[in-house]
C-alpha atoms as a PDB file:
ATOM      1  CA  UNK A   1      99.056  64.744  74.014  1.00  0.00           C
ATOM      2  CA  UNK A   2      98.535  62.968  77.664  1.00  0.00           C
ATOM      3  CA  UNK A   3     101.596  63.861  78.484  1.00  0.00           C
ATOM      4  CA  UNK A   4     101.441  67.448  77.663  1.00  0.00           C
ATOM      5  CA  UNK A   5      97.956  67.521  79.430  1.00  0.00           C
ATOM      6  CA  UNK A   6      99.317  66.257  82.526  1.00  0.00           C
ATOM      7  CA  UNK A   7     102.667  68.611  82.572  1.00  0.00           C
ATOM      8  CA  UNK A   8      99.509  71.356  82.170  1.00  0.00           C
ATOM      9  CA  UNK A   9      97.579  70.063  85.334  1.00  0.00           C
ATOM     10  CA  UNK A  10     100.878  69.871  87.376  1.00  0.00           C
ATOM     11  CA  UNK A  11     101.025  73.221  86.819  1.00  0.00           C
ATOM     12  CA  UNK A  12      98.081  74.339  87.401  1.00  0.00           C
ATOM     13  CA  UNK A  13      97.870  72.265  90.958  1.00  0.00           C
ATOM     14  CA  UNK A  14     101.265  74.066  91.884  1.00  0.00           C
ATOM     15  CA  UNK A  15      99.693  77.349  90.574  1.00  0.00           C
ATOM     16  CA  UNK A  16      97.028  77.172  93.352  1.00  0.00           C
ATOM     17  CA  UNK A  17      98.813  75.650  95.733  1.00  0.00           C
ATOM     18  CA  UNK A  18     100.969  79.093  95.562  1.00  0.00           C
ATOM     19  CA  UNK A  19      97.918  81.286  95.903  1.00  0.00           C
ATOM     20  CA  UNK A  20      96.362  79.464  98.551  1.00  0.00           C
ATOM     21  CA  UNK A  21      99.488  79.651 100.291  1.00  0.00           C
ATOM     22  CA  UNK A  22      99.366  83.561  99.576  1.00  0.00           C
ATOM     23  CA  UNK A  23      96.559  83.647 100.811  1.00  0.00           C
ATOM     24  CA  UNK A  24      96.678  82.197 103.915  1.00  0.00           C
ATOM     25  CA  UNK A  25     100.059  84.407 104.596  1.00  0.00           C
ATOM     26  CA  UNK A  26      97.658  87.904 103.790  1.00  0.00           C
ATOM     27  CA  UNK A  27      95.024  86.315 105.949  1.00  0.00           C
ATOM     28  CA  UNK A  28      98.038  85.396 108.961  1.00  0.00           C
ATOM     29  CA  UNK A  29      99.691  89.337 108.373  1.00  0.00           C
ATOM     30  CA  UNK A  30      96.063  90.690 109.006  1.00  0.00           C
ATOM     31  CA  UNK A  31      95.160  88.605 111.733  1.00  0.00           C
ATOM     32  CA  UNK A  32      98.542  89.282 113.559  1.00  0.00           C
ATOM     33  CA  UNK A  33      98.260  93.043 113.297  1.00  0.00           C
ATOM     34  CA  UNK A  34      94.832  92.830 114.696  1.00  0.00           C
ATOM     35  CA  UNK A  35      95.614  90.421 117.423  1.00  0.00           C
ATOM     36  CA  UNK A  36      98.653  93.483 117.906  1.00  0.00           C
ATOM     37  CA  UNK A  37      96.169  96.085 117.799  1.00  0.00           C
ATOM     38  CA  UNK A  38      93.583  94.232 120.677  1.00  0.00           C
ATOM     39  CA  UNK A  39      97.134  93.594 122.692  1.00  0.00           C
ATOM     40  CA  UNK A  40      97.490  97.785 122.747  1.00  0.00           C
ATOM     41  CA  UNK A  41      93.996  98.311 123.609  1.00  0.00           C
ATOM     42  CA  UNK A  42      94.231  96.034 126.472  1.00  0.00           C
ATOM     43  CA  UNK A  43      97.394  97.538 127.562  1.00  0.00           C
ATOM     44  CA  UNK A  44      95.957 100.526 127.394  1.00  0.00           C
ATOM     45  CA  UNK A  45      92.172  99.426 129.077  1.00  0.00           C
ATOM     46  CA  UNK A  46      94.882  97.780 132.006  1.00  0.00           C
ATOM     47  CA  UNK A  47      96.632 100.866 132.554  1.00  0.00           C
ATOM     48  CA  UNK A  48      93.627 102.964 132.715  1.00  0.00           C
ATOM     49  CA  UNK A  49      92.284 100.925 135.124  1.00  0.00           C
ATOM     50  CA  UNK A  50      95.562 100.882 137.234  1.00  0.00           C
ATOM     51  CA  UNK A  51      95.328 104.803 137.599  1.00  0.00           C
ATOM     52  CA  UNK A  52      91.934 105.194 138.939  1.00  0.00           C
END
């Protein structure tokens, strides 16, 4: 029985150590394409300026 029970926690440690690691990647994908997204705007802001 303990040694079911502790196969069963092992598992569910590993379980959430896989969505937390999910997680963090979704969190990382979103963060880089905003981080992209402020690099165009400032490209954009720079050029802008550049022409007048």
């Amino acid at each position: 029985l303990n040694f079911t029970k502790s196969i069963t926690l092992k598992v569910i440690a590993l379980q959430q150590k896989v969505n937390i690691i999910l997680m963090q990647h979704s969190l990382n994908e979103r963060t880089r394409k905003f981080s992209n997204q402020n690099i165009y705007k400032n490209a954009k802001l720079q050029h802008f300026s550049e022409i007048q």
